[in-house]
C-alpha atoms as a PDB file:
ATOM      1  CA  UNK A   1     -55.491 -24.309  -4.229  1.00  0.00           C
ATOM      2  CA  UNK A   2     -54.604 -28.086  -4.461  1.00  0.00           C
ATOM      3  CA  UNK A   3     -50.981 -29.492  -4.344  1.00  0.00           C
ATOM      4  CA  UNK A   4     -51.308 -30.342  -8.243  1.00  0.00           C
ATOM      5  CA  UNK A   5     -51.866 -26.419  -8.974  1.00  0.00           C
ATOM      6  CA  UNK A   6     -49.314 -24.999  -6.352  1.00  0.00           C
ATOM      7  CA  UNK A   7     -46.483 -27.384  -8.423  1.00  0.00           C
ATOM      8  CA  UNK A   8     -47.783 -26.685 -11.570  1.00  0.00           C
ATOM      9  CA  UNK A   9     -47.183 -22.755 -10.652  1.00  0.00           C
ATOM     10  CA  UNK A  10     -43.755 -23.366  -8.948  1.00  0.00           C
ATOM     11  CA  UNK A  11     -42.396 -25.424 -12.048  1.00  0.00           C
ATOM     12  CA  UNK A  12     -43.157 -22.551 -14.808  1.00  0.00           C
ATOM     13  CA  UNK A  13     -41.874 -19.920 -12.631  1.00  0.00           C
ATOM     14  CA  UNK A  14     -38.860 -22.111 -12.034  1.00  0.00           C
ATOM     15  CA  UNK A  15     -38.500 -22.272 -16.048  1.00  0.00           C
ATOM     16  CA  UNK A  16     -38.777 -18.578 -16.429  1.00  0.00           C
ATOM     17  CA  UNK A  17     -37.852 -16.770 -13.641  1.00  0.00           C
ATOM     18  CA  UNK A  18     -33.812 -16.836 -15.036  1.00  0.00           C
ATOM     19  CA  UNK A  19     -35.305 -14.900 -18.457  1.00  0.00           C
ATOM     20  CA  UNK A  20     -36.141 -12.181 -15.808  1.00  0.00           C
ATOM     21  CA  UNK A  21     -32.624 -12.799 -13.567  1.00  0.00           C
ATOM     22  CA  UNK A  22     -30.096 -10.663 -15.312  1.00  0.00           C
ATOM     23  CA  UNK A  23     -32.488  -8.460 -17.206  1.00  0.00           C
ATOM     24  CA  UNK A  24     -31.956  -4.925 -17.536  1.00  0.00           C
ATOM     25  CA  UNK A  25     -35.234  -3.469 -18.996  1.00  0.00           C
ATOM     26  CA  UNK A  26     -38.458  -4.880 -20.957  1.00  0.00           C
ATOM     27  CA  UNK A  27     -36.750  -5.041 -24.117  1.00  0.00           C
ATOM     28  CA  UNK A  28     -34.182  -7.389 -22.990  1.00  0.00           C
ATOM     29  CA  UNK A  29     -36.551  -9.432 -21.550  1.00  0.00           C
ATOM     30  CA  UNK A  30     -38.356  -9.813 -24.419  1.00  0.00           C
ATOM     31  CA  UNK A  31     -35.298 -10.627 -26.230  1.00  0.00           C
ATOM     32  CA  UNK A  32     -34.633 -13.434 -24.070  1.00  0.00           C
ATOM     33  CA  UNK A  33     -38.036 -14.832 -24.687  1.00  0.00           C
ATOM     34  CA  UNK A  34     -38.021 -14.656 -28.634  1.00  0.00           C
ATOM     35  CA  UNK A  35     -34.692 -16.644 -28.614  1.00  0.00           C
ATOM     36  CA  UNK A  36     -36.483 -19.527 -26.292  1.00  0.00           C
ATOM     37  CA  UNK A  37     -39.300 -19.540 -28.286  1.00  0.00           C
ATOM     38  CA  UNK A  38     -37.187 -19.453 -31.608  1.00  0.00           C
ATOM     39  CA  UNK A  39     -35.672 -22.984 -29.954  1.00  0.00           C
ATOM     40  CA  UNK A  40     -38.900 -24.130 -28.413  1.00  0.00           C
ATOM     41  CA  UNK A  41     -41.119 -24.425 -31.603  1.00  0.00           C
ATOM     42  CA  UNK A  42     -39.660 -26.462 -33.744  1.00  0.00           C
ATOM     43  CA  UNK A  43     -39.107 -29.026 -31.151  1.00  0.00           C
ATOM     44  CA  UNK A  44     -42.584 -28.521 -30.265  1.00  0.00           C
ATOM     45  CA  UNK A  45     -43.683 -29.435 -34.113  1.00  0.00           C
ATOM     46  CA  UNK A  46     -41.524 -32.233 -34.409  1.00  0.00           C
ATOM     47  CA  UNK A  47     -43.563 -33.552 -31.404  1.00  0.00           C
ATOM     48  CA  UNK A  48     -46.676 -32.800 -33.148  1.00  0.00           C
ATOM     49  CA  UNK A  49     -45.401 -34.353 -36.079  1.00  0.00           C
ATOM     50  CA  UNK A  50     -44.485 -37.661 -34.105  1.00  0.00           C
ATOM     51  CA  UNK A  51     -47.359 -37.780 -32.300  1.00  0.00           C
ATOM     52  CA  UNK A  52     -48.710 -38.018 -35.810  1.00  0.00           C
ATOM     53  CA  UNK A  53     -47.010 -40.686 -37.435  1.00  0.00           C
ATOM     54  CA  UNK A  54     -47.202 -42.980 -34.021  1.00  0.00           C
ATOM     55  CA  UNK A  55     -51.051 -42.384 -34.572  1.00  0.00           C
ATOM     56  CA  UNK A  56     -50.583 -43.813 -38.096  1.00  0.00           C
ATOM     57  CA  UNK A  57     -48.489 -46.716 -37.191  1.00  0.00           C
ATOM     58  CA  UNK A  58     -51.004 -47.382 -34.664  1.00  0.00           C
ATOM     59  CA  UNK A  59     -53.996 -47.248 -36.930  1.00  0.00           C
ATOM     60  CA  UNK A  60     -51.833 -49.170 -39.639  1.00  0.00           C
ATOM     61  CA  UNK A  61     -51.030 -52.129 -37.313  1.00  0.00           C
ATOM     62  CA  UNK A  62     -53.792 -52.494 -35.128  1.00  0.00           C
ATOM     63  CA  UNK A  63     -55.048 -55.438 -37.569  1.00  0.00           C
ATOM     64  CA  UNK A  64     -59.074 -55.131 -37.101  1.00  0.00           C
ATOM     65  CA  UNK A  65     -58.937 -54.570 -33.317  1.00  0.00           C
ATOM     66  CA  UNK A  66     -61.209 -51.620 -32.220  1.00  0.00           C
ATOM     67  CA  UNK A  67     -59.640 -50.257 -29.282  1.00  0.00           C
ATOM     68  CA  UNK A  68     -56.138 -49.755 -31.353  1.00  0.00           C
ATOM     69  CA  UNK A  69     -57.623 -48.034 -34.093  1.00  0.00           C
ATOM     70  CA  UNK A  70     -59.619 -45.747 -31.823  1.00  0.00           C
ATOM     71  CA  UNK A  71     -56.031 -45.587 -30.023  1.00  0.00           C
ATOM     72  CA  UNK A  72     -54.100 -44.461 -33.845  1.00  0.00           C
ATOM     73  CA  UNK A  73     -57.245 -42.432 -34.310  1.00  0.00           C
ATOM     74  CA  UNK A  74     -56.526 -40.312 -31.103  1.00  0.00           C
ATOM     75  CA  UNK A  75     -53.054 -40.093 -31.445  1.00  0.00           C
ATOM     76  CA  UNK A  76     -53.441 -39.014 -35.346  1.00  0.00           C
ATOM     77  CA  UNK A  77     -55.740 -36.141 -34.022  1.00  0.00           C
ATOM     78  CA  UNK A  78     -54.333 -34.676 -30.999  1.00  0.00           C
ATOM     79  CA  UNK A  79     -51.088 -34.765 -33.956  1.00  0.00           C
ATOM     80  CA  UNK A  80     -52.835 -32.627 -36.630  1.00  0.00           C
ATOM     81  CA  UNK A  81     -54.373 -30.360 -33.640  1.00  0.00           C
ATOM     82  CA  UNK A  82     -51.052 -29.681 -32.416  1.00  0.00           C
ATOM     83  CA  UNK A  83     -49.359 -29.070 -36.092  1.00  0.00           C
ATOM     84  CA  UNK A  84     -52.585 -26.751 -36.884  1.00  0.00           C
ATOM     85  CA  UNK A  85     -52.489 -24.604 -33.730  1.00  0.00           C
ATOM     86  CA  UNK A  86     -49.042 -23.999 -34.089  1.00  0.00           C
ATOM     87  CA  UNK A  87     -49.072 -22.815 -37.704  1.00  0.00           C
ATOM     88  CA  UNK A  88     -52.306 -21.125 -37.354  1.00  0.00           C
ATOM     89  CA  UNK A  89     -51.088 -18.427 -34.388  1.00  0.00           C
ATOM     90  CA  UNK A  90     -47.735 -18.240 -36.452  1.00  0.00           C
ATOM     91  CA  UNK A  91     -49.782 -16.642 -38.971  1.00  0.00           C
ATOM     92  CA  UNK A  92     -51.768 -14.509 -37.657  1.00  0.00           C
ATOM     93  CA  UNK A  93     -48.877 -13.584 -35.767  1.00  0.00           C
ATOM     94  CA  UNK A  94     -47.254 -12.758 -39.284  1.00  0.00           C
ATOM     95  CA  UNK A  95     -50.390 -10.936 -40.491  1.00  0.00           C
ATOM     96  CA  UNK A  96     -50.502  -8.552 -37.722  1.00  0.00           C
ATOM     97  CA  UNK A  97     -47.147  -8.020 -37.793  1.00  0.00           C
ATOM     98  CA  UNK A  98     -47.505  -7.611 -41.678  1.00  0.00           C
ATOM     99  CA  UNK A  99     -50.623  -5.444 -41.488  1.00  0.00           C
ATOM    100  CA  UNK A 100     -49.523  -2.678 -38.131  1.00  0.00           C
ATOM    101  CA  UNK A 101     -46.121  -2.584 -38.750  1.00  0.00           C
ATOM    102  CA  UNK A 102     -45.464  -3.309 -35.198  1.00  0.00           C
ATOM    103  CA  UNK A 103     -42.178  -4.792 -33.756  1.00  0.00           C
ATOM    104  CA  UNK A 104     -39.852  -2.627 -35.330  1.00  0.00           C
ATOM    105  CA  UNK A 105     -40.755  -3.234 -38.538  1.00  0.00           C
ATOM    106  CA  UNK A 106     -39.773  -6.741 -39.120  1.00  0.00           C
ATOM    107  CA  UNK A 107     -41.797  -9.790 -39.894  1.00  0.00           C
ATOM    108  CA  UNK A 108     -41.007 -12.495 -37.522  1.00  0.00           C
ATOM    109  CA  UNK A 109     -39.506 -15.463 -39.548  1.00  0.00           C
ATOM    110  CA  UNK A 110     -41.256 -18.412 -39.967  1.00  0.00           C
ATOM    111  CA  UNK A 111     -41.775 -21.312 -37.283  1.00  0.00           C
ATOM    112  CA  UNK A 112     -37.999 -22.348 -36.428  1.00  0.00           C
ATOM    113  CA  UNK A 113     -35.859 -19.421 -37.413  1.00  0.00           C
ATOM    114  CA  UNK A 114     -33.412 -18.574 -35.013  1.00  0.00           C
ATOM    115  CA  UNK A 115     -31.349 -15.391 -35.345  1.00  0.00           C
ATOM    116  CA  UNK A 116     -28.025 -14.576 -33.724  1.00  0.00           C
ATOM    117  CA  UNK A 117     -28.594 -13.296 -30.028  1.00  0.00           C
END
């Protein structure tokens, strides 16, 4: 295992080993990680969604020059990817949820909702 991996594995457990620190039982824990996920994704598509536009602006201004428009072209991807993914696992997420009546009988809300802990 190289340094690179070994960090990589001591920095997520350092972001979510205090979900786990006062937790009672599963359900708590799980608790915990639906409200940091209810925070985390829409900060995660307003990245997307700049990523995006800088990719345009790029494109827009790169005034005939190849290696900027490939540049805006990247950046305009990797945005849309991003956006797409998200969305996409929200609803199948939502469909699952819709279709086996699993977790308690409520349909998650969409990307961004945060209810009261």
């Amino acid at each position: 295992m190289n340094k690179k991996t070994l960090a990589q594995i001591t920095i997520s457990s350092a972001l979510v080993l205090p979900l786990f620190a006062y937790a009672a039982d599963v359900i708590s824990i799980l608790g915990q990680l639906e409200a940091v996920l209810n925070r985390a994704i829409p900060i995660l598509m307003i990245v997307a969604t700049v990523v995006f536009l800088w990719g345009v602006i790029r494109y827009v201004t790169a005034g005939g020059d190849e290696e900027k428009l490939a540049d805006g072209r990247r950046f305009i991807i990797f945005g849309l990817v991003g956006l797409f993914v998200m969305i996409a696992i929200w609803g199948v997420v939502r469909a699952i949820v819709a279709q086996f009546g699993v977790g308690g009988g409520t349909i998650p809300g969409g990307p961004g909702d945060v209810r009261p802990i």
